[in-house]
Structures are given as structure tokens and as C-alpha cells.
C-alpha atoms as a PDB file:
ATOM      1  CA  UNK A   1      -8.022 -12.144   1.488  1.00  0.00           C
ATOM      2  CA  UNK A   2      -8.919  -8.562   0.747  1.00  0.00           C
ATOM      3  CA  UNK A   3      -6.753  -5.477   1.989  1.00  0.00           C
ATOM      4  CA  UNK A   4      -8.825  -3.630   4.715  1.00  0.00           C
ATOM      5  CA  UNK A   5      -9.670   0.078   3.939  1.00  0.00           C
ATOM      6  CA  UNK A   6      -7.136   1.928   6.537  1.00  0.00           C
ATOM      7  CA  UNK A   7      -8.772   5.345   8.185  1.00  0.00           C
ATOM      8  CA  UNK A   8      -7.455   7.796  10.939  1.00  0.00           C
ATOM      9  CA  UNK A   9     -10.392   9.037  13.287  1.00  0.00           C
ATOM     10  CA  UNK A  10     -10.195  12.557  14.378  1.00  0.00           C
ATOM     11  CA  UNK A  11     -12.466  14.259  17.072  1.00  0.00           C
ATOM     12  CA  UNK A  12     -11.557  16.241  19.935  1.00  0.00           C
ATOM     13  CA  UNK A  13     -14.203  14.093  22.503  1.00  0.00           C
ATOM     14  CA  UNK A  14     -12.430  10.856  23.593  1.00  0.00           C
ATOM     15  CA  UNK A  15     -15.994   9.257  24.045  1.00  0.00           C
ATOM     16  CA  UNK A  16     -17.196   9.732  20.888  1.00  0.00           C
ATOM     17  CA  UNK A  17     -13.948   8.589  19.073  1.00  0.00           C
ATOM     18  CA  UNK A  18     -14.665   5.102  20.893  1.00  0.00           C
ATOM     19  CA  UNK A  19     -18.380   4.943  19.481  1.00  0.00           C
ATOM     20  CA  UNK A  20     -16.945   5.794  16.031  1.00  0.00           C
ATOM     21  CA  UNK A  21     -14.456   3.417  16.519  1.00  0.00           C
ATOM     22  CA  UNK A  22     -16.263   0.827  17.692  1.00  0.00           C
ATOM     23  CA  UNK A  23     -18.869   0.957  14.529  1.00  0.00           C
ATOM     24  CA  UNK A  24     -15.968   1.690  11.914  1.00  0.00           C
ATOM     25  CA  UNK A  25     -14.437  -1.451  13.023  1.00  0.00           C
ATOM     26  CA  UNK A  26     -17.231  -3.632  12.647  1.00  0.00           C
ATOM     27  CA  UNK A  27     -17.612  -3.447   9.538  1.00  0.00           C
ATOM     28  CA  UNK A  28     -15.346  -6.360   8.134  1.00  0.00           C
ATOM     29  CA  UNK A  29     -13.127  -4.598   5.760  1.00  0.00           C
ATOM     30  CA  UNK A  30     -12.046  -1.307   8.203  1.00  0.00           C
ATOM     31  CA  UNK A  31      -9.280  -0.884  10.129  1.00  0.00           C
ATOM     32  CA  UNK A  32      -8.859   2.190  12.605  1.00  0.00           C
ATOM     33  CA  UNK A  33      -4.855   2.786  12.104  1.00  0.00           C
ATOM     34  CA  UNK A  34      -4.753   6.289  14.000  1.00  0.00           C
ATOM     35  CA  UNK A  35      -6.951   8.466  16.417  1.00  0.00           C
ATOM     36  CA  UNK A  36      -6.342  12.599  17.167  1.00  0.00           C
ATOM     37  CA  UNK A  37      -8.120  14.600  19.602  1.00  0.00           C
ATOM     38  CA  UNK A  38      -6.992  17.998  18.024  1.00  0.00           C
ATOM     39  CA  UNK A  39      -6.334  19.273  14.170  1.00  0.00           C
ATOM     40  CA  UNK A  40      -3.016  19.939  14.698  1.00  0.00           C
ATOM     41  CA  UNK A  41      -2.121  16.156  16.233  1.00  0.00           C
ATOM     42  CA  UNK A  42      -4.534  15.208  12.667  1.00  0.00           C
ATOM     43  CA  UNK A  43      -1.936  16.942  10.788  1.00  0.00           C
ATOM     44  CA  UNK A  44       1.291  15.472  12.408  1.00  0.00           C
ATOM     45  CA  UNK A  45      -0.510  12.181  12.161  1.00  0.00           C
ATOM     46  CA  UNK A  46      -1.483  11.976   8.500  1.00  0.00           C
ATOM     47  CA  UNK A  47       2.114  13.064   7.835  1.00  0.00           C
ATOM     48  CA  UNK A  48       3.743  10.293   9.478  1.00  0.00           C
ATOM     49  CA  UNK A  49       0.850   7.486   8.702  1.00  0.00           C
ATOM     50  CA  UNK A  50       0.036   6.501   5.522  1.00  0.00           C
ATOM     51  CA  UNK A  51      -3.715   5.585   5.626  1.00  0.00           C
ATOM     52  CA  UNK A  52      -6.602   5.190   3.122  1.00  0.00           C
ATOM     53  CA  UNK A  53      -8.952   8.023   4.012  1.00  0.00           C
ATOM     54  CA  UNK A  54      -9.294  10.149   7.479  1.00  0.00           C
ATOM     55  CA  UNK A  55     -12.823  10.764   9.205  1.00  0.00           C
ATOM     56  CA  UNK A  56     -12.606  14.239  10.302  1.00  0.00           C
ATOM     57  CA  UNK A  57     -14.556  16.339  12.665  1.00  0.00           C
ATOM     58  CA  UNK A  58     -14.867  19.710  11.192  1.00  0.00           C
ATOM     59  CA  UNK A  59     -14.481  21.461  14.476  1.00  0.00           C
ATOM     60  CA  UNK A  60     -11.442  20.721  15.653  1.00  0.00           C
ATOM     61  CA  UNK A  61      -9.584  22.438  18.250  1.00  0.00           C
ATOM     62  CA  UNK A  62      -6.069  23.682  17.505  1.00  0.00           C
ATOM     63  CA  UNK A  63      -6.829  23.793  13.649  1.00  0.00           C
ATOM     64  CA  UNK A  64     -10.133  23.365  12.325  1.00  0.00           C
ATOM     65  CA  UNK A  65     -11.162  20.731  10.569  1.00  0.00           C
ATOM     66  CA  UNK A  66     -11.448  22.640   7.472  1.00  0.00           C
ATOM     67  CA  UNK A  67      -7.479  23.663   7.391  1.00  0.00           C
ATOM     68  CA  UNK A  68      -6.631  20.195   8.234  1.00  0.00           C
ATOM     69  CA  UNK A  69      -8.208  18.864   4.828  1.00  0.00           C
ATOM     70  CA  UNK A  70      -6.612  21.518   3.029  1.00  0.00           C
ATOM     71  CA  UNK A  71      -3.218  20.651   4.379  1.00  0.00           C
ATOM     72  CA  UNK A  72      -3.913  16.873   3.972  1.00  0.00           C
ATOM     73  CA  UNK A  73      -4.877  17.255   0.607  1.00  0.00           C
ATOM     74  CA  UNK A  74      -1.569  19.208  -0.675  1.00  0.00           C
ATOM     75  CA  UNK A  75      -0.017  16.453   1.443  1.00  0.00           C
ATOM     76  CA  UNK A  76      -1.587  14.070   0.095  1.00  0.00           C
ATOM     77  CA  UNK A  77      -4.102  13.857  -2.465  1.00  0.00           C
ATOM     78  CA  UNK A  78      -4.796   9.886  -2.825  1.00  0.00           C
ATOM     79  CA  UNK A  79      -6.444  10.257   1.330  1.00  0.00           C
ATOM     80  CA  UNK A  80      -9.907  10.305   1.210  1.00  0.00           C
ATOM     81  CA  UNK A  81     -11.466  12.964   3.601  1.00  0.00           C
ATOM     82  CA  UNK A  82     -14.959  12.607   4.599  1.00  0.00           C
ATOM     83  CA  UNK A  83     -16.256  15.389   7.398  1.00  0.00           C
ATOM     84  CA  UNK A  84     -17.664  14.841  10.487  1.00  0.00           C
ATOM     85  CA  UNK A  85     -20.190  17.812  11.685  1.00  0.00           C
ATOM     86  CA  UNK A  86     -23.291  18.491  13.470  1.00  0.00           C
ATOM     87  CA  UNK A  87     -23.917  20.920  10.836  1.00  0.00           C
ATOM     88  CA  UNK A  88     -26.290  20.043   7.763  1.00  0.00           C
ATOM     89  CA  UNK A  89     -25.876  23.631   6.733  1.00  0.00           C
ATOM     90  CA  UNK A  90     -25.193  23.741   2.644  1.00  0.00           C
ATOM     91  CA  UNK A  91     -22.248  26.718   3.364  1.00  0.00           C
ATOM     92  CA  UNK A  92     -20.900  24.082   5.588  1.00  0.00           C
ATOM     93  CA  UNK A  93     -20.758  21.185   3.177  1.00  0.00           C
ATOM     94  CA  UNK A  94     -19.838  23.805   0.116  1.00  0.00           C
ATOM     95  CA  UNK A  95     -16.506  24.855   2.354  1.00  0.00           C
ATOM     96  CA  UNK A  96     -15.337  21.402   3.157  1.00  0.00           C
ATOM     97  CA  UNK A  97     -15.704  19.887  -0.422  1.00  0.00           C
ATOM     98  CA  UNK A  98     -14.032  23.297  -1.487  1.00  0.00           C
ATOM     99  CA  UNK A  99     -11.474  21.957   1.099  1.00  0.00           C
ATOM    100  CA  UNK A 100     -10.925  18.735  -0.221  1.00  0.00           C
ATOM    101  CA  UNK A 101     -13.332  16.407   1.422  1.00  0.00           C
ATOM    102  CA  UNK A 102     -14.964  13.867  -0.713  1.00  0.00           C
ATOM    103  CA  UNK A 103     -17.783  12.774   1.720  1.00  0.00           C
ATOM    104  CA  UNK A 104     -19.798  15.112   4.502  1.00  0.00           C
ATOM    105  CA  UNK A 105     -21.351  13.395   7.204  1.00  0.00           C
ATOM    106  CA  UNK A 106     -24.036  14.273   9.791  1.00  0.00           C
ATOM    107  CA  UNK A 107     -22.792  12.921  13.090  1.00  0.00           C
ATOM    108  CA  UNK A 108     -26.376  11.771  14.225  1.00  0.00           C
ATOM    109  CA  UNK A 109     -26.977   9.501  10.977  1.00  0.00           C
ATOM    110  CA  UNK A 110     -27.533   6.031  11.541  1.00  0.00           C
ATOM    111  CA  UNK A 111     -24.566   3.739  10.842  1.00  0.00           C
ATOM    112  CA  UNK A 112     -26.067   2.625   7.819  1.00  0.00           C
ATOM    113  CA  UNK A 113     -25.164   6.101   6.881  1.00  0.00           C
ATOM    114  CA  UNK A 114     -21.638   5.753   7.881  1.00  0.00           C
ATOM    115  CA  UNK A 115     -21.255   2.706   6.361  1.00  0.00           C
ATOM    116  CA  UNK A 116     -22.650   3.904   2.838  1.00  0.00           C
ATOM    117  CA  UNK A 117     -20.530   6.713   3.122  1.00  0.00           C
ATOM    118  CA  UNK A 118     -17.164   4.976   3.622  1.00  0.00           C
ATOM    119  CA  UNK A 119     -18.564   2.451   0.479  1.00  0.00           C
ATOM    120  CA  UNK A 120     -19.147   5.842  -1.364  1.00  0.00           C
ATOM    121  CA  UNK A 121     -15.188   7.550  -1.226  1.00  0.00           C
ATOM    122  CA  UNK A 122     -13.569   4.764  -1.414  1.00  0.00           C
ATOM    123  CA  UNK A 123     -15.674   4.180  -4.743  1.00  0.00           C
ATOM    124  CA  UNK A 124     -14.244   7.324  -5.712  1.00  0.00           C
ATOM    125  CA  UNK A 125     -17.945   8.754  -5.468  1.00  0.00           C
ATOM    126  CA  UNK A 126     -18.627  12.242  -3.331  1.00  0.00           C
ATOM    127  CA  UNK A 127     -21.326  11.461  -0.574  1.00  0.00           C
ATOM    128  CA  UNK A 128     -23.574  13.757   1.231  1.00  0.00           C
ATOM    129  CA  UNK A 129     -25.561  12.806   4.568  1.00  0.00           C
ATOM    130  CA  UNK A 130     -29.235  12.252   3.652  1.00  0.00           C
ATOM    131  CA  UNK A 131     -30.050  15.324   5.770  1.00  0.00           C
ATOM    132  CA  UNK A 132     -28.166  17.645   3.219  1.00  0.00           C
ATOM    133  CA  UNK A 133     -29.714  19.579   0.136  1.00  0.00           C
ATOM    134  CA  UNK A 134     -27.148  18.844  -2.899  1.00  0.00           C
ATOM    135  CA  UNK A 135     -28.665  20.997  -5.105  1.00  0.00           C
ATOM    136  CA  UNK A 136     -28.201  23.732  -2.184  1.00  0.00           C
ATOM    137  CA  UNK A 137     -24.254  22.768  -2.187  1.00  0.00           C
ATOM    138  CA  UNK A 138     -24.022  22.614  -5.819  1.00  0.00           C
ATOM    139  CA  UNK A 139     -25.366  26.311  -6.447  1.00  0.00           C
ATOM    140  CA  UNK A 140     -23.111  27.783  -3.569  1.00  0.00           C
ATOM    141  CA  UNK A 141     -19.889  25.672  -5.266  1.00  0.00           C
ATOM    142  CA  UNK A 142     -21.007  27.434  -8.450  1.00  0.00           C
ATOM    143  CA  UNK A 143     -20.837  30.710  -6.578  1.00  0.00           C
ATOM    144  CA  UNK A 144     -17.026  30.452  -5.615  1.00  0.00           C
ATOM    145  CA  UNK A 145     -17.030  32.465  -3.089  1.00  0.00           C
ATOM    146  CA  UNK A 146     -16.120  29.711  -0.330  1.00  0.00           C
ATOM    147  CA  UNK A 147     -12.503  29.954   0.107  1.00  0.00           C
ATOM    148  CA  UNK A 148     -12.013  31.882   2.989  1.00  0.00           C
ATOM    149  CA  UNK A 149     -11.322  35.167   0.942  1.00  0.00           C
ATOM    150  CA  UNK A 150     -10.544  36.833   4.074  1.00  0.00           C
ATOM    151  CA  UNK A 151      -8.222  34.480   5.477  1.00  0.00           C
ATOM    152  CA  UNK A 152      -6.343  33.991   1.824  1.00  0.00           C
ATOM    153  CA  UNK A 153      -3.686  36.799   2.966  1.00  0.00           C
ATOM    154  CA  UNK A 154      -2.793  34.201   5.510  1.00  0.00           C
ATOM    155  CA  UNK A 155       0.303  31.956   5.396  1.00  0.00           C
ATOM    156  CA  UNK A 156      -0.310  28.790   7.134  1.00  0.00           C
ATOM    157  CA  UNK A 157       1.562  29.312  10.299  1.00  0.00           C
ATOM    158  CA  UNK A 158      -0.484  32.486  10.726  1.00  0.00           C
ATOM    159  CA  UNK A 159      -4.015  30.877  10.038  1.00  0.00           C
ATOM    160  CA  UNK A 160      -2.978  28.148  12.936  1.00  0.00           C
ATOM    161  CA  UNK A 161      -1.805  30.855  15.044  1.00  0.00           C
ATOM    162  CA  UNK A 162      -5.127  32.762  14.906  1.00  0.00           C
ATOM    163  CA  UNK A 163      -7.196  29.896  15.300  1.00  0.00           C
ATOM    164  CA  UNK A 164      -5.613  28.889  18.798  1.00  0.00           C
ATOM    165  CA  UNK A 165      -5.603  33.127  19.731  1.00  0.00           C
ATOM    166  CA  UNK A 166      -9.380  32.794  19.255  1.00  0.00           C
ATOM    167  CA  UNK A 167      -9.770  29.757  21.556  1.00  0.00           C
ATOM    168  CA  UNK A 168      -8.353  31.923  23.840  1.00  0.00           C
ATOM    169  CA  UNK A 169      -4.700  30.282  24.240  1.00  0.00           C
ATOM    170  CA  UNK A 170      -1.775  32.682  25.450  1.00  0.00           C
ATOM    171  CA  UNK A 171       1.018  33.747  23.039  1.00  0.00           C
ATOM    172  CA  UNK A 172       3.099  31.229  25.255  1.00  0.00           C
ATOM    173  CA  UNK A 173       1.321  28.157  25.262  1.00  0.00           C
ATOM    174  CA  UNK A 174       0.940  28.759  21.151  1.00  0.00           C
ATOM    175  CA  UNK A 175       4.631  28.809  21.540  1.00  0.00           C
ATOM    176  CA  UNK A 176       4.289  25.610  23.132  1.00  0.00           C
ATOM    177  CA  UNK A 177       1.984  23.651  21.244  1.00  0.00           C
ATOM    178  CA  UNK A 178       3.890  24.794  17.625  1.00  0.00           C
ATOM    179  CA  UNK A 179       7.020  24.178  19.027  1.00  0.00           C
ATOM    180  CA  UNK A 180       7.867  28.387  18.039  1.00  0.00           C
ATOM    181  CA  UNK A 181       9.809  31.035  20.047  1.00  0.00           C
ATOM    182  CA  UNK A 182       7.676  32.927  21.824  1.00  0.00           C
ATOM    183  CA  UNK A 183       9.022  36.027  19.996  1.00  0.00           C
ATOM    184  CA  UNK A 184       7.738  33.697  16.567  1.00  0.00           C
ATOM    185  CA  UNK A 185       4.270  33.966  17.458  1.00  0.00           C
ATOM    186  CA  UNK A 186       4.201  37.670  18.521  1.00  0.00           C
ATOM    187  CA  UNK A 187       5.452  38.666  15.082  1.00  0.00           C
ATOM    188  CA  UNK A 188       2.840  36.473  13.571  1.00  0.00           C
ATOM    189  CA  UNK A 189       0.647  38.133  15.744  1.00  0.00           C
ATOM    190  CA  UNK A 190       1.283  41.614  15.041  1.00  0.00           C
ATOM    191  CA  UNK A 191       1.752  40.205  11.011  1.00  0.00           C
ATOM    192  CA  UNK A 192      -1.638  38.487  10.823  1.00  0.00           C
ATOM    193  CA  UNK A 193      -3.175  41.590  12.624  1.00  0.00           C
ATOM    194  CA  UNK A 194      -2.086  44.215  10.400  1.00  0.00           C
ATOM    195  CA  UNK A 195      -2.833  42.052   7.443  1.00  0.00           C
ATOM    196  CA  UNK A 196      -6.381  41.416   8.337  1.00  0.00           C
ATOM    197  CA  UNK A 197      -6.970  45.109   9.321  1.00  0.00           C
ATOM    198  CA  UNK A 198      -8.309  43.737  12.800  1.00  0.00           C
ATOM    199  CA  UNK A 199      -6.119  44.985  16.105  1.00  0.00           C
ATOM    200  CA  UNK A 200      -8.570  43.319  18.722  1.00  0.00           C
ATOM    201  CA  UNK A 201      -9.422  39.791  20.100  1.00  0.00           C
ATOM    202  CA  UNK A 202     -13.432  39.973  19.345  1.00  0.00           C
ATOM    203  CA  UNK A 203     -12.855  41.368  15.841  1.00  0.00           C
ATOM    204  CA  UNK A 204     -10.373  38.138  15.143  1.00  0.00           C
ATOM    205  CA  UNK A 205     -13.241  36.034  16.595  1.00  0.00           C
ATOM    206  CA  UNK A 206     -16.210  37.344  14.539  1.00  0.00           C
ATOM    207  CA  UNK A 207     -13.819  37.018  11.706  1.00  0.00           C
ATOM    208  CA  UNK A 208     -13.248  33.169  12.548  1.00  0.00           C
ATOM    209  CA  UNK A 209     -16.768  32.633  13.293  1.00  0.00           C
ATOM    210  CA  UNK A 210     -17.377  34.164   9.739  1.00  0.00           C
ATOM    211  CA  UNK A 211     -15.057  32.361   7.946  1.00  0.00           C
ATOM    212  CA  UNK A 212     -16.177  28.716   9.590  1.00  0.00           C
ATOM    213  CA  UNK A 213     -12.910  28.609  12.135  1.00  0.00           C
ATOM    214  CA  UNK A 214     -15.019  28.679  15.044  1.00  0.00           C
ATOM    215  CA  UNK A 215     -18.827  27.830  15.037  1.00  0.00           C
ATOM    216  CA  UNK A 216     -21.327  30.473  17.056  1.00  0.00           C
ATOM    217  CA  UNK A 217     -21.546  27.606  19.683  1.00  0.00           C
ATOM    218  CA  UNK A 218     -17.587  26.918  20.419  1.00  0.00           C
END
């Protein structure tokens, strides 16, 4: 009897989770070991649970879906990361393979799609939705230019802290949710600020929609 291929879902729509669930699991060889709504719960998770390969929305609240491969893949590196996104956009696909995902998926392909994908990565072989242009992605990899230049003053703590300032969260409730003092987070505030060169709440957020943190739409 064959191992089955272990994956953690993440996506922050409880609904959706189920469908992807639900179509993950029947195929014969997949088991669902772990589910998070948010990319900091994906984080915590993929520490603690040791699984195959983690289906990740790329616009996660908390931390974006992007960060959470990155820090997965230090953590890491033998968990496959395919991305989940309604985006077919080539700068999309170009940030999260610069990110460490091995597969990008569209989430309105057909479960064929899904299925052939998961076959793919766990082949060790990079898969891009049908809907994608790969010579597109392969000319802006060749660029390198995709790594969040802006951002790359950033330590971690601060990129999760300005993430969750531009979904509008108080300096408290960041306490909260990173388990911080609240006097933490100001200084990462007033850190992450200065080293950015942006002192205002709409310049952080055209600087996250810029750098893929937040899509226009969020």
C-alpha cells in the first residue's frame, strides 16, 4: 500500500477550503493533514506539522501568501508549495516561484487542473495553470527584479507587522495576534516607517499594493 501525499490547505474563506478539500481528498493518494484560514496560523502550522507540500492562497490575511512561502521554504525546503490565486498575471506567478512555490494555480481551473498539478510537484516538476503565459514568467524571472526590493530593508517581524497595519488592525490587536508588547510593535512601527521613508497609512498601503502584499481589490 502506497504512502498518501500529505498537504496543508490554506485559504482565509472557510467555504472554499471545504470545496478544496473535498476534491483534494478524492483523489486516492491525498490526504488533507492541516487547514489555516490566515498566513500567520499557515506559518505556525507548517512549523509544527510535517506535511508533503502546502496549497496556498496567495492572499492571505495576516501574512500574505507570498511571505508565508518564503518562510516555509527557509523552514523547510523538502515542502512543496503550489499557489492558489485568482490572478493569472505573469508578475504574479514570477513573485511566487521567486518565493519558493513550485506550482501556481488558477483557482477557477477545473480539477483536472488541480489534480495534474499536485502529479506535477510532487514529480519534482514546476507547474503553471493553463491560463498562464510561461514564456511571460520566464522573461520577468530573467529580469530579477521580483524580490520585493522595497520591502528587503525589512526584518521579518516588521514585514508581518506592516502587512496587518495595512489591513487596518490597531497597534493592540497586532500585539495580540503576535503575541508582542504593545510597546514591541510601536517601535517596529516607528522602525519600519523610517526605514521605508513612508510616515503615513496610505503611503504603507500603495507600497503593499506595489509590492503584491495587498491586491487593488483587498
Amino acid at each position: 500500500m502506497s504512502l498518501k501525499k500529505t498537504i496543508i490547505l490554506a485559504d482565509d474563506h472557510a467555504l472554499v477550503r471545504a470545496g478544496i478539500r473535498s476534491l483534494l481528498e478524492s483523489l486516492p493518494d491525498v490526504e488533507v493533514v492541516a487547514e489555516a484560514g490566515d498566513g500567520l496560523e499557515a506559518v505556525e502550522i507548517a512549523r509544527r506539522q510535517s506535511a508533503d507540500a502546502i496549497l496556498l492562497d496567495i492572499t492571505l490575511p495576516g501574512l500574505n501568501g507570498l511571505e508565508v512561502a518564503r518562510q516555509i521554504s527557509k523552514m523547510s525546503g523538502n515542502t512543496r508549495i503550489i499557489m492558489l490565486s485568482m490572478h493569472a498575471g505573469p508578475e504574479y506567478v514570477a513573485r511566487a516561484l521567486t518565493a519558493g512555490a513550485i506550482g501556481y494555480l488558477i483557482k477557477d481551473s477545473a480539477f483536472e487542473e488541480l489534480a495534474a498539478a499536485i502529479d506535477s510537484v510532487f514529480r519534482g516538476r514546476r507547474y503553471l495553470s493553463s491560463a498562464i503565459d510561461p514564456e511571460l514568467v520566464e522573461s520577468l524571472l530573467a529580469a530579477q527584479h521580483l524580490d520585493q526590493p522595497e520591502l528587503a530593508v525589512l526584518t521579518q517581524r516588521q514585514r508581518q507587522i506592516l502587512q496587518l497595519i495595512v489591513e487596518g488592525s490597531g497597534t493592540r490587536e497586532i500585539a495580540e495576534r503576535l503575541f508582542v508588547s504593545v510597546k514591541t510593535v510601536e517601535t517596529h512601527r516607528a522602525q519600519l516607517m523610517e526605514r521605508l521613508g513612508i510616515h503615513d497609512i496610505p503611503g504603507l498601503v500603495r507600497l503593499a499594493i506595489r509590492s503584491g502584499i495587498l491586491t487593488p481589490e483587498q
